[in-house]
N, C-alpha and C. Protein backbone atom coordinates (compact mmCIF):
# COMPACT_ATOMS: atom_id res chain seq x y z
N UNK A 1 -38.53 2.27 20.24
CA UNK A 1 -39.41 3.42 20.35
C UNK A 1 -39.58 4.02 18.95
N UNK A 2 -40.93 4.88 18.71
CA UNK A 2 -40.98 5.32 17.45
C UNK A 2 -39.87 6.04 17.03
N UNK A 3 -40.00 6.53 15.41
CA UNK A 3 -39.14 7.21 15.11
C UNK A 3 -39.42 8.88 15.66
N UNK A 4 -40.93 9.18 15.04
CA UNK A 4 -41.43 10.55 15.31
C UNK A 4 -42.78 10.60 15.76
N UNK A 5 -42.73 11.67 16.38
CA UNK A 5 -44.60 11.79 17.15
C UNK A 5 -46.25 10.91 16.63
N UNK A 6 -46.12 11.30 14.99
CA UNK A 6 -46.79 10.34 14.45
C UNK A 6 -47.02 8.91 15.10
N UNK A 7 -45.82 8.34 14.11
CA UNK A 7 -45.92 6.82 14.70
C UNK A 7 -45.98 6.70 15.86
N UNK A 8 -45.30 7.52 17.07
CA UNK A 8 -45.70 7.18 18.76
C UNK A 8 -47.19 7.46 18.89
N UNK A 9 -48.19 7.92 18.02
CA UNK A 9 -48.90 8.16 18.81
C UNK A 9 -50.07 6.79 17.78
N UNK A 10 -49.59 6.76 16.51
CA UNK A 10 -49.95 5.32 15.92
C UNK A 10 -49.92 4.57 16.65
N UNK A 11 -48.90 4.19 17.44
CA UNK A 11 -48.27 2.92 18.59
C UNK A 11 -49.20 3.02 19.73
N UNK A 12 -49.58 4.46 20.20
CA UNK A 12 -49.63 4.41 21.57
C UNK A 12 -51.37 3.53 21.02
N UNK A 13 -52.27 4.50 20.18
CA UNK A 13 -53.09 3.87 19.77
C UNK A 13 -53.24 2.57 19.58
N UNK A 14 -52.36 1.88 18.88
CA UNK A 14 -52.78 0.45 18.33
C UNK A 14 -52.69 -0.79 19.95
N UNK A 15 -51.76 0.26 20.50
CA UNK A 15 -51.28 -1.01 21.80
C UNK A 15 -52.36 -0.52 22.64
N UNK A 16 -53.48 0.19 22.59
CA UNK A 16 -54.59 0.91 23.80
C UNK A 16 -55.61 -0.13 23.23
N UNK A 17 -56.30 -0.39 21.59
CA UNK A 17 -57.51 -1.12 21.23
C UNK A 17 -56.41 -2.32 21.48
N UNK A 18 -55.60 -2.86 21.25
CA UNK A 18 -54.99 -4.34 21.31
C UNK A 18 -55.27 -4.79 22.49
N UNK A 19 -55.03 -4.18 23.48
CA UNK A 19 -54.64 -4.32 24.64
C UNK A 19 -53.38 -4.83 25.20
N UNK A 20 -52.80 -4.34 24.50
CA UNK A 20 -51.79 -4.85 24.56
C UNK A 20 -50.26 -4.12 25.37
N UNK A 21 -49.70 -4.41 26.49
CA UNK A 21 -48.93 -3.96 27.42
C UNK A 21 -47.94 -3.84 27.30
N UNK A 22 -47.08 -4.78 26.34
CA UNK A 22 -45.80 -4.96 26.13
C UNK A 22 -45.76 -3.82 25.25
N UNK A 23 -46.97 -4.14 24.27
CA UNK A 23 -46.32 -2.82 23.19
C UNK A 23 -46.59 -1.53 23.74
N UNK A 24 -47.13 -1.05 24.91
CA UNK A 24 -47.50 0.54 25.34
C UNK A 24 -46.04 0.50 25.96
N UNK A 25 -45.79 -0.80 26.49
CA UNK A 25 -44.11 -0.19 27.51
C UNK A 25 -43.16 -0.06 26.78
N UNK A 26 -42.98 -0.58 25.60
CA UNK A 26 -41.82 -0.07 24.35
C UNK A 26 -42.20 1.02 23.92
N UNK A 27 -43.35 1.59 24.01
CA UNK A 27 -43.30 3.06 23.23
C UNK A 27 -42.66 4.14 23.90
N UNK A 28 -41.58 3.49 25.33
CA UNK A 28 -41.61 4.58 26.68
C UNK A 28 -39.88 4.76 26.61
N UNK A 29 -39.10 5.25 27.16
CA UNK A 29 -37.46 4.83 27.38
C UNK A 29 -37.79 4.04 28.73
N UNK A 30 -36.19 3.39 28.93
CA UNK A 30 -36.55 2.74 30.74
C UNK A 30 -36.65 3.14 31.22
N UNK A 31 -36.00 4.76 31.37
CA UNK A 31 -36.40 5.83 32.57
C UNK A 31 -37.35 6.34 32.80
N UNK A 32 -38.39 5.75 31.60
CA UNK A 32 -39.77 7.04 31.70
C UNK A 32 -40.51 6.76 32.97
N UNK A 33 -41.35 8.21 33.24
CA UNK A 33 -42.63 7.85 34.04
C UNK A 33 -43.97 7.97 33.69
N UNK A 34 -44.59 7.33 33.83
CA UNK A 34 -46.20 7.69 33.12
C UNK A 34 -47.41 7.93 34.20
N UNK A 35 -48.27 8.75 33.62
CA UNK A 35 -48.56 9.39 35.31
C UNK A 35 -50.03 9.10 34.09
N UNK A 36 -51.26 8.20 34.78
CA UNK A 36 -52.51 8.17 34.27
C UNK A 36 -53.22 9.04 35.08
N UNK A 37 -53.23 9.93 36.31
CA UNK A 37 -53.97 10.68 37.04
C UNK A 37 -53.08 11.70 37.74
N UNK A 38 -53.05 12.50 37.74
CA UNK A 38 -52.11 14.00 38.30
C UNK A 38 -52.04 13.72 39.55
N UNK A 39 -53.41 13.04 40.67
CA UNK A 39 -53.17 13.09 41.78
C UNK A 39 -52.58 11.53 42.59
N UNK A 40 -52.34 10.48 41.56
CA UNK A 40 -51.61 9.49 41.70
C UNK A 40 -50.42 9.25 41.61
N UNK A 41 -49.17 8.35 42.25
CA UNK A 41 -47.75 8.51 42.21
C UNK A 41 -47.55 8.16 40.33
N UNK A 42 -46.83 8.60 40.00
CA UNK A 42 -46.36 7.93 38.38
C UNK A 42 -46.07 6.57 38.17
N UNK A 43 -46.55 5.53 37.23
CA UNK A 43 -45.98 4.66 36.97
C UNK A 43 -44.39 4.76 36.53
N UNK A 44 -43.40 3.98 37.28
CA UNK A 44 -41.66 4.27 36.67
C UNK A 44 -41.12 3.15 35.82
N UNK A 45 -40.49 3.73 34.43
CA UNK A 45 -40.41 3.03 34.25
C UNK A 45 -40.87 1.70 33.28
N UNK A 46 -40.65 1.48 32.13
CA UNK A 46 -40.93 0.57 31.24
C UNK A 46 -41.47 -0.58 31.98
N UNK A 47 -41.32 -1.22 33.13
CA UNK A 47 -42.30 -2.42 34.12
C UNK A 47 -43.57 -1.68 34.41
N UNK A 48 -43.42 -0.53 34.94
CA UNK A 48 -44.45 0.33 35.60
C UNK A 48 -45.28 0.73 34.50
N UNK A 49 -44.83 1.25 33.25
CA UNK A 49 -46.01 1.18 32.56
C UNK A 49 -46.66 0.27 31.73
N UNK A 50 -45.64 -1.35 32.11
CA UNK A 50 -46.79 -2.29 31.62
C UNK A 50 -46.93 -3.03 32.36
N UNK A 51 -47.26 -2.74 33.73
CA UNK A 51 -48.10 -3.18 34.56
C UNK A 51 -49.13 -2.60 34.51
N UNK A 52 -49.33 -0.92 34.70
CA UNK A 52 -50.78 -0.29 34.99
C UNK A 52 -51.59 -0.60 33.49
N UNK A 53 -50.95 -0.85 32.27
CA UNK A 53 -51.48 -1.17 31.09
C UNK A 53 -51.92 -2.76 31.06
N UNK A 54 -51.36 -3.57 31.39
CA UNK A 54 -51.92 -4.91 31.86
C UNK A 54 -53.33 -4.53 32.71
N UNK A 55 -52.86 -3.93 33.48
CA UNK A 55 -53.98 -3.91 34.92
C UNK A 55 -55.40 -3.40 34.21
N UNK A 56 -55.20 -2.16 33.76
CA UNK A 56 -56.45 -1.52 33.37
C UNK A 56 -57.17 -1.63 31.80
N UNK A 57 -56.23 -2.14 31.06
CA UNK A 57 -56.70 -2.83 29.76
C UNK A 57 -57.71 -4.27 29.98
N UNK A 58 -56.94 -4.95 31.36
CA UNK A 58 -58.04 -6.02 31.45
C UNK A 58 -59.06 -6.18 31.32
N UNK A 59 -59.84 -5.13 31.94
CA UNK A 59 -61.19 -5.14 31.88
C UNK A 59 -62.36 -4.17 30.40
N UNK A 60 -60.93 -3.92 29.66
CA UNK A 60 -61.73 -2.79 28.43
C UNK A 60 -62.28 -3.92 27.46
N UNK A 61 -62.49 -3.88 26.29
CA UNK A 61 -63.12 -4.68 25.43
C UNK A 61 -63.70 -3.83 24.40
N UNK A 62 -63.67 -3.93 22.73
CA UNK A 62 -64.32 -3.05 22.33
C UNK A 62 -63.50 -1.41 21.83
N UNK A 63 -62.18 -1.07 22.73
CA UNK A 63 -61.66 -0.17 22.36
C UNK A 63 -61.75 0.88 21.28
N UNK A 64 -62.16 2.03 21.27
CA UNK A 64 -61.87 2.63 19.68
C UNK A 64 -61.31 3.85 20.64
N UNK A 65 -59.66 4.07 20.12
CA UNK A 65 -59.08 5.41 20.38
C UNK A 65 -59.01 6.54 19.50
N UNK A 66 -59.63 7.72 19.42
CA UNK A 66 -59.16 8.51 18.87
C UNK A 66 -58.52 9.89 19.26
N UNK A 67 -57.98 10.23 18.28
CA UNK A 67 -57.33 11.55 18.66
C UNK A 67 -56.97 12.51 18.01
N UNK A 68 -56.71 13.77 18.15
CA UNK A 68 -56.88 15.09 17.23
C UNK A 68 -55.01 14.67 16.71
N UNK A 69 -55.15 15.55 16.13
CA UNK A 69 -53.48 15.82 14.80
C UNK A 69 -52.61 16.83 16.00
N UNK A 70 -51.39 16.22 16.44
CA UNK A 70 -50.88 16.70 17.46
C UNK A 70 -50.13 18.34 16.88
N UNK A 71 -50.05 18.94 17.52
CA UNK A 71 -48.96 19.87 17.17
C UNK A 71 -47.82 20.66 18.02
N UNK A 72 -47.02 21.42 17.50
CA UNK A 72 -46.30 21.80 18.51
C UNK A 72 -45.74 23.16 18.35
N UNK A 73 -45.87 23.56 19.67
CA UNK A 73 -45.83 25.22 20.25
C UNK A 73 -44.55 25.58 20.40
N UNK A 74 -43.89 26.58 19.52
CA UNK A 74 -42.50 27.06 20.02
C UNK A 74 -41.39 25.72 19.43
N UNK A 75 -39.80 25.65 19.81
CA UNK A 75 -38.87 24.85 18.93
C UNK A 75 -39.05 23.90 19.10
């Protein structure tokens, strides 16, 4: 897993245009859950999130992710 927010979010990026699954499920711990829709159960789990990343990367092509400069509120 990354070291700091940066690079996780370098990672999360590069493995979204790659398409690439293995590398979105290392960016996670094993315990994580990843929830792509609030009203869907969470993916659990380093399998679980590279399955739904397998699943729904299949059909992208073309990818360009971007994203604002993260920051953080309070300690």
């Amino acid at each position: 897993m990354a070291g700091n927010l940066a690079e996780w979010i370098e990672g999360y990026r590069v493995a979204w245009e790659s398409g690439d699954p293995e590398a979105a499920a290392d960016l996670f711990t094993p315990e994580a859950t990843y929830r792509s829709n609030i009203v869907e159960p969470a993916h659990q789990g380093r399998e679980g999130v590279r399955a739904y990343w397998e699943s729904v990367t299949a059909t992208q092509s073309d990818v360009q992710v971007r994203m604002g400069g993260p920051f953080v509120d309070g300690a």
